[in-house]
C-alpha atoms as a PDB file:
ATOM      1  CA  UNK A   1       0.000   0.000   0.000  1.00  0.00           C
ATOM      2  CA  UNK A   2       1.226   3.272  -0.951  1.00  0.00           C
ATOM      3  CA  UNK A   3       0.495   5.827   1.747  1.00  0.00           C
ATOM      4  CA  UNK A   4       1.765   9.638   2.755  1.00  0.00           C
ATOM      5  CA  UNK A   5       3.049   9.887   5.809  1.00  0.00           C
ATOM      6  CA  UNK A   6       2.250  11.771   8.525  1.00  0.00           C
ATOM      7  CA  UNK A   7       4.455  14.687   7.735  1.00  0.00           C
ATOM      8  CA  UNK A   8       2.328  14.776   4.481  1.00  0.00           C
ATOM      9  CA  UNK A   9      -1.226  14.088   6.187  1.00  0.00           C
ATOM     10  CA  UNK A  10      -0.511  16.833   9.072  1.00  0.00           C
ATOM     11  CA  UNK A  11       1.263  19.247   7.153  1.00  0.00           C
ATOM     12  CA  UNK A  12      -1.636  19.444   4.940  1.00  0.00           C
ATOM     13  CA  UNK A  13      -3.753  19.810   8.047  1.00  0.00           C
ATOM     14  CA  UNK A  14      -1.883  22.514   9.565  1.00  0.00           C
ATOM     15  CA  UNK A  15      -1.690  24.389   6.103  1.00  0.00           C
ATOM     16  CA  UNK A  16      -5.981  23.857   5.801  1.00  0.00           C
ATOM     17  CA  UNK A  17      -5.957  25.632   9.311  1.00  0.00           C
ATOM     18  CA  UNK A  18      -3.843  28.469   8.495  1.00  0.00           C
ATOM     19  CA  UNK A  19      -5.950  29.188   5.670  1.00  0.00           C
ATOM     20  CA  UNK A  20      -9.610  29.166   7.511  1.00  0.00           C
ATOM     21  CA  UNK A  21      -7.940  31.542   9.739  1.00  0.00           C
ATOM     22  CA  UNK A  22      -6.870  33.332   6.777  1.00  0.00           C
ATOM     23  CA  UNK A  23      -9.773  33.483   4.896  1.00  0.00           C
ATOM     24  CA  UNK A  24     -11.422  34.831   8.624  1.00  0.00           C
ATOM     25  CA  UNK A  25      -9.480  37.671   8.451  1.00  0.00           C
ATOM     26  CA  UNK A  26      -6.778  36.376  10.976  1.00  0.00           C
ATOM     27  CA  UNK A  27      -3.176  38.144  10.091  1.00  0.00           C
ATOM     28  CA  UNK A  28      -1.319  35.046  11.766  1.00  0.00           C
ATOM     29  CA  UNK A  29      -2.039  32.263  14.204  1.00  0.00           C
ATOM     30  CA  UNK A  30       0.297  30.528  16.900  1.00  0.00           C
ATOM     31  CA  UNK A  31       0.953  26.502  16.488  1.00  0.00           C
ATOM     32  CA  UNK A  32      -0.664  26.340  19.871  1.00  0.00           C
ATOM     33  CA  UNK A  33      -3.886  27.419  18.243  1.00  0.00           C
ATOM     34  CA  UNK A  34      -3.360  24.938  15.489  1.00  0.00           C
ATOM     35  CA  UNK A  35      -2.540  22.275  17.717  1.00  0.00           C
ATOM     36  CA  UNK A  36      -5.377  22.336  19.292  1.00  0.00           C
ATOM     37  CA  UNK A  37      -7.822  22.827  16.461  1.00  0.00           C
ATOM     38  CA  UNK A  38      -6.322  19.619  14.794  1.00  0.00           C
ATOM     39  CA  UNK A  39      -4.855  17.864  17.693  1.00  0.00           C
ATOM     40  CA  UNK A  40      -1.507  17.686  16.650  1.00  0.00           C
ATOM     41  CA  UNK A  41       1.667  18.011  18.640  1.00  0.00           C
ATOM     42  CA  UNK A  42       2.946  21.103  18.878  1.00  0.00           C
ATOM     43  CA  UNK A  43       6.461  19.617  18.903  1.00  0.00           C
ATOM     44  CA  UNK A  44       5.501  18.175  15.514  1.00  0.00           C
ATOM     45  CA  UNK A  45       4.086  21.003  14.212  1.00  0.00           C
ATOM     46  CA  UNK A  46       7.399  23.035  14.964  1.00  0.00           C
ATOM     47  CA  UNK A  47       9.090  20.260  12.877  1.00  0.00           C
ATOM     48  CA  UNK A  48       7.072  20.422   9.627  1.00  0.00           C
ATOM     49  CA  UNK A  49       6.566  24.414   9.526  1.00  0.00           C
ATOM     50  CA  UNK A  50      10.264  24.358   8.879  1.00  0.00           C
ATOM     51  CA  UNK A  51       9.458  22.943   5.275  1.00  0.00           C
ATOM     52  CA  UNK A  52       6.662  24.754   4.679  1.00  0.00           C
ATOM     53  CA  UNK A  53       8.670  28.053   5.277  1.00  0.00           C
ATOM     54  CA  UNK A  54      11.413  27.337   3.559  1.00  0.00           C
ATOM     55  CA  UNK A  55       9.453  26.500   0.136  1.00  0.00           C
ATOM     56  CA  UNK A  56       7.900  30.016   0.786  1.00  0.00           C
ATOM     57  CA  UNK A  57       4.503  28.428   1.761  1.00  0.00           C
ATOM     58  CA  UNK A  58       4.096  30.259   4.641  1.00  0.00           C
ATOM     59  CA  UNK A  59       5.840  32.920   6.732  1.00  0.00           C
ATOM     60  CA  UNK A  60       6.572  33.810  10.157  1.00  0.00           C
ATOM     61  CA  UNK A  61       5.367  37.302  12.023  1.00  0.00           C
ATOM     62  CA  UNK A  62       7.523  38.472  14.864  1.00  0.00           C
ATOM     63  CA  UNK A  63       5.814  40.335  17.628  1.00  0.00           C
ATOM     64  CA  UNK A  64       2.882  40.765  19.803  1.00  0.00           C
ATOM     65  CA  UNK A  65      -0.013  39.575  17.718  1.00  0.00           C
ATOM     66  CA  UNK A  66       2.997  37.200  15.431  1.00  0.00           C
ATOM     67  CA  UNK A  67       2.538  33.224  14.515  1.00  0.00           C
ATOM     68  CA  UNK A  68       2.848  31.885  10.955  1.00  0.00           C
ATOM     69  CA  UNK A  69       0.250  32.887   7.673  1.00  0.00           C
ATOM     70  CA  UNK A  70      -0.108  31.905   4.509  1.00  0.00           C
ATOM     71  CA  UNK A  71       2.671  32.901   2.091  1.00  0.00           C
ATOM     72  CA  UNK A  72      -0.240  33.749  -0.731  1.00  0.00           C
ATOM     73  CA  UNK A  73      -3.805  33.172  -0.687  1.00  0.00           C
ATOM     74  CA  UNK A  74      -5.594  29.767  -0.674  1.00  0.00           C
ATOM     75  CA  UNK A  75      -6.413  29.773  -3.879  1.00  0.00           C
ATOM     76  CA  UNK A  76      -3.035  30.322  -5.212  1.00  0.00           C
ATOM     77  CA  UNK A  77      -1.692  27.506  -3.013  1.00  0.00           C
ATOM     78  CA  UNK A  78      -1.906  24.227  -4.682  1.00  0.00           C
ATOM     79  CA  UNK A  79      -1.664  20.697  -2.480  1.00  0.00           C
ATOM     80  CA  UNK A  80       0.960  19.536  -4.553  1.00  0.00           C
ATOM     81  CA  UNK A  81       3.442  22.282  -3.554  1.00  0.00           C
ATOM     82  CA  UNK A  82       2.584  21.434   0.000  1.00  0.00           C
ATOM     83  CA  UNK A  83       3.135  17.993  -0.565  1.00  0.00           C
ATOM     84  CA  UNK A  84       6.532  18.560  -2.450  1.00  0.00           C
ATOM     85  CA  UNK A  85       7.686  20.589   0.575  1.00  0.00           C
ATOM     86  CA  UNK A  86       7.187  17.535   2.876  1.00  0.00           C
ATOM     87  CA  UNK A  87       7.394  14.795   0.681  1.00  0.00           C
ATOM     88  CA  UNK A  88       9.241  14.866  -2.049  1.00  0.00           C
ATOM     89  CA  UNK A  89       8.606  14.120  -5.476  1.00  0.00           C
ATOM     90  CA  UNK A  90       4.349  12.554  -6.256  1.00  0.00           C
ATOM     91  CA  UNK A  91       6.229   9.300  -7.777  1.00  0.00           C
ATOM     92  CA  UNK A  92       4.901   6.009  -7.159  1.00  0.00           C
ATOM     93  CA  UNK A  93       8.679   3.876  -7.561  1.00  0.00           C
ATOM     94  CA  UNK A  94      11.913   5.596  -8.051  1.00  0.00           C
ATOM     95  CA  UNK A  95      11.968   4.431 -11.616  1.00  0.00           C
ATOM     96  CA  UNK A  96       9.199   6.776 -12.512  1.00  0.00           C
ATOM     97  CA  UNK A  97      11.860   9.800 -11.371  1.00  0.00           C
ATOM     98  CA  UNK A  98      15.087   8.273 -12.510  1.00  0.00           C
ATOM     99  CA  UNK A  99      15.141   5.842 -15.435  1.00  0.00           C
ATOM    100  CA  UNK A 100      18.595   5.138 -14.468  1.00  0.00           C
ATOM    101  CA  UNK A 101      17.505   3.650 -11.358  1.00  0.00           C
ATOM    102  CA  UNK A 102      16.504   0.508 -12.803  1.00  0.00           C
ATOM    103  CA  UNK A 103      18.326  -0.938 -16.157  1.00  0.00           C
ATOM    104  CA  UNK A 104      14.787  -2.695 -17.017  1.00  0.00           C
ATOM    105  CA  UNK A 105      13.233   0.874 -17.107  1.00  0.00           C
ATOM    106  CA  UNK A 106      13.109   1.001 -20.774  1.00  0.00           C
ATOM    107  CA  UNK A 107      11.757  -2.458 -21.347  1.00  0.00           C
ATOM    108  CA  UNK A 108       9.653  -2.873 -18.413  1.00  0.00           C
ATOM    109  CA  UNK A 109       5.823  -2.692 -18.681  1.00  0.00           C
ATOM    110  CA  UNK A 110       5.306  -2.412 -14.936  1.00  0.00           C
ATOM    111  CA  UNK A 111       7.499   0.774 -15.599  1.00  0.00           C
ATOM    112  CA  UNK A 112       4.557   2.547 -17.786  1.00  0.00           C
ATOM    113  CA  UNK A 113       2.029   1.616 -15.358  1.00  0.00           C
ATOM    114  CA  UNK A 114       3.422   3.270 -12.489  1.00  0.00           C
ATOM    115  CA  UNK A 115       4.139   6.454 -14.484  1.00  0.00           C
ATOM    116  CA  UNK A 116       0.964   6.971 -15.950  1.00  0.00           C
ATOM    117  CA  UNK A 117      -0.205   6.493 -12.190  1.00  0.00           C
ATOM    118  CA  UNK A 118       2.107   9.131 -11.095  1.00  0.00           C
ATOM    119  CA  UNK A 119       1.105  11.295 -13.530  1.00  0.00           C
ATOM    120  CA  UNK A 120      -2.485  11.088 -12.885  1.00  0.00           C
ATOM    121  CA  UNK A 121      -1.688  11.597  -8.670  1.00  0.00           C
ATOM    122  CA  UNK A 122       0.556  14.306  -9.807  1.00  0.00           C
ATOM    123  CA  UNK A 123      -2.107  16.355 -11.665  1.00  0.00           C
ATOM    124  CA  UNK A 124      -4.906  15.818  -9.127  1.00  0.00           C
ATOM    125  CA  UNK A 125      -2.609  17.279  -6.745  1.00  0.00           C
ATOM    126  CA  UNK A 126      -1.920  19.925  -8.943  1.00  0.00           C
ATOM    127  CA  UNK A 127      -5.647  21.093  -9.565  1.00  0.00           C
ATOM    128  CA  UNK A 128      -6.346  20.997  -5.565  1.00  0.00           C
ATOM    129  CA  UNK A 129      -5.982  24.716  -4.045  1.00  0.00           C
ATOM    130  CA  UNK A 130      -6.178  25.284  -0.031  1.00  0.00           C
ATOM    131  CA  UNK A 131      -9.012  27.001  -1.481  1.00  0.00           C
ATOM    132  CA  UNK A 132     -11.132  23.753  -2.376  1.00  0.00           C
ATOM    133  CA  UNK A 133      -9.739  21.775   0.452  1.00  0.00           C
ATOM    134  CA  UNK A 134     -11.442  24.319   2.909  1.00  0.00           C
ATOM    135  CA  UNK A 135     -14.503  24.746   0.370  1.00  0.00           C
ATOM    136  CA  UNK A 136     -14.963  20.807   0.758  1.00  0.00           C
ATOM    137  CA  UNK A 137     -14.651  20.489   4.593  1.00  0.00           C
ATOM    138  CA  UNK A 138     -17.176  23.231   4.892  1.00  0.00           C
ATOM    139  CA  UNK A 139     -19.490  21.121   2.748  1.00  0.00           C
ATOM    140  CA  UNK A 140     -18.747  17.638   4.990  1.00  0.00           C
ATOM    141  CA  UNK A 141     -18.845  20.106   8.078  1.00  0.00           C
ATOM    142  CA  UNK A 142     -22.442  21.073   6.836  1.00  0.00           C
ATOM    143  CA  UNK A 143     -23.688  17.553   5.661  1.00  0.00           C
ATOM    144  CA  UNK A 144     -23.038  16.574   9.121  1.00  0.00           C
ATOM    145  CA  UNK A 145     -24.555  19.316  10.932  1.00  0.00           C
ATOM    146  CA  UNK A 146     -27.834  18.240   8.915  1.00  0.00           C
ATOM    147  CA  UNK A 147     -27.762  14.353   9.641  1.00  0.00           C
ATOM    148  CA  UNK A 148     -26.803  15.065  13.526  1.00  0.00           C
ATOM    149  CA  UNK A 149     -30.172  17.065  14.208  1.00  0.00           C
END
């Protein structure tokens, strides 16, 4: 099974709560917020920020009233970047990255198959904005709302 890890999973987390706050208005938010919104580790949210700042993803604010934004607006922030900053390359096998990896590359059928997969995982990631990710949980938030009552 092919699976992100949690890096990916709660680095995408942290960047969907940075951009409801956002999106509210906020000018920056402390991990301690965002650790307790999405019950993360604080510790472990100081470890995967580092990423996400350095691929210009988000930036810090120093001072009263400081924490960490959004480098750009949710729209203009697409899950694969995010992804890429904790991640890595969206390839399924090394292969699909490096031909030179394997020798059988160029003759191997398997080969094609896992970089047409890539691809497609690639450019789903690629169409995704913060903006949609947020748009979608406030559609789950609301079907949920309306089955509870």
């Amino acid at each position: 099974m092919i699976r992100l890890s949690t890096k990916g999973r709660y680095g995408t987390r942290l960047m969907l709560s940075l951009a409801k706050h956002f999106i509210n208005g906020e000018e920056a938010v402390i991990l301690k917020v965002v650790s307790e919104e999405e019950n993360i580790s604080i510790r472990y949210l100081e470890q995967i920020i580092i990423p996400l700042k350095i691929n210009r993803l988000v930036r810090s604010i120093r001072g009263a009233g400081g924490g960490y934004s959004l480098a750009r607006p949710p729209e203009k922030i697409f899950l694969s970047e995010i992804l890429y900053a904790l991640e890595g390359s969206c390839c399924l096998v090394e292969c699909v990255e490096d031909e030179s990896y394997c020798e059988r590359a160029n003759i191997c059928a398997a080969h094609d198959v896992w970089k047409e997969a890539s691809r497609l995982l690639k450019n789903y990631f690629e169409s995704l904005s913060l903006q949609d990710v947020v748009e979608l949980e406030q559609k789950k938030r609301s079907r949920a709302k309306k089955t509870n009552h």
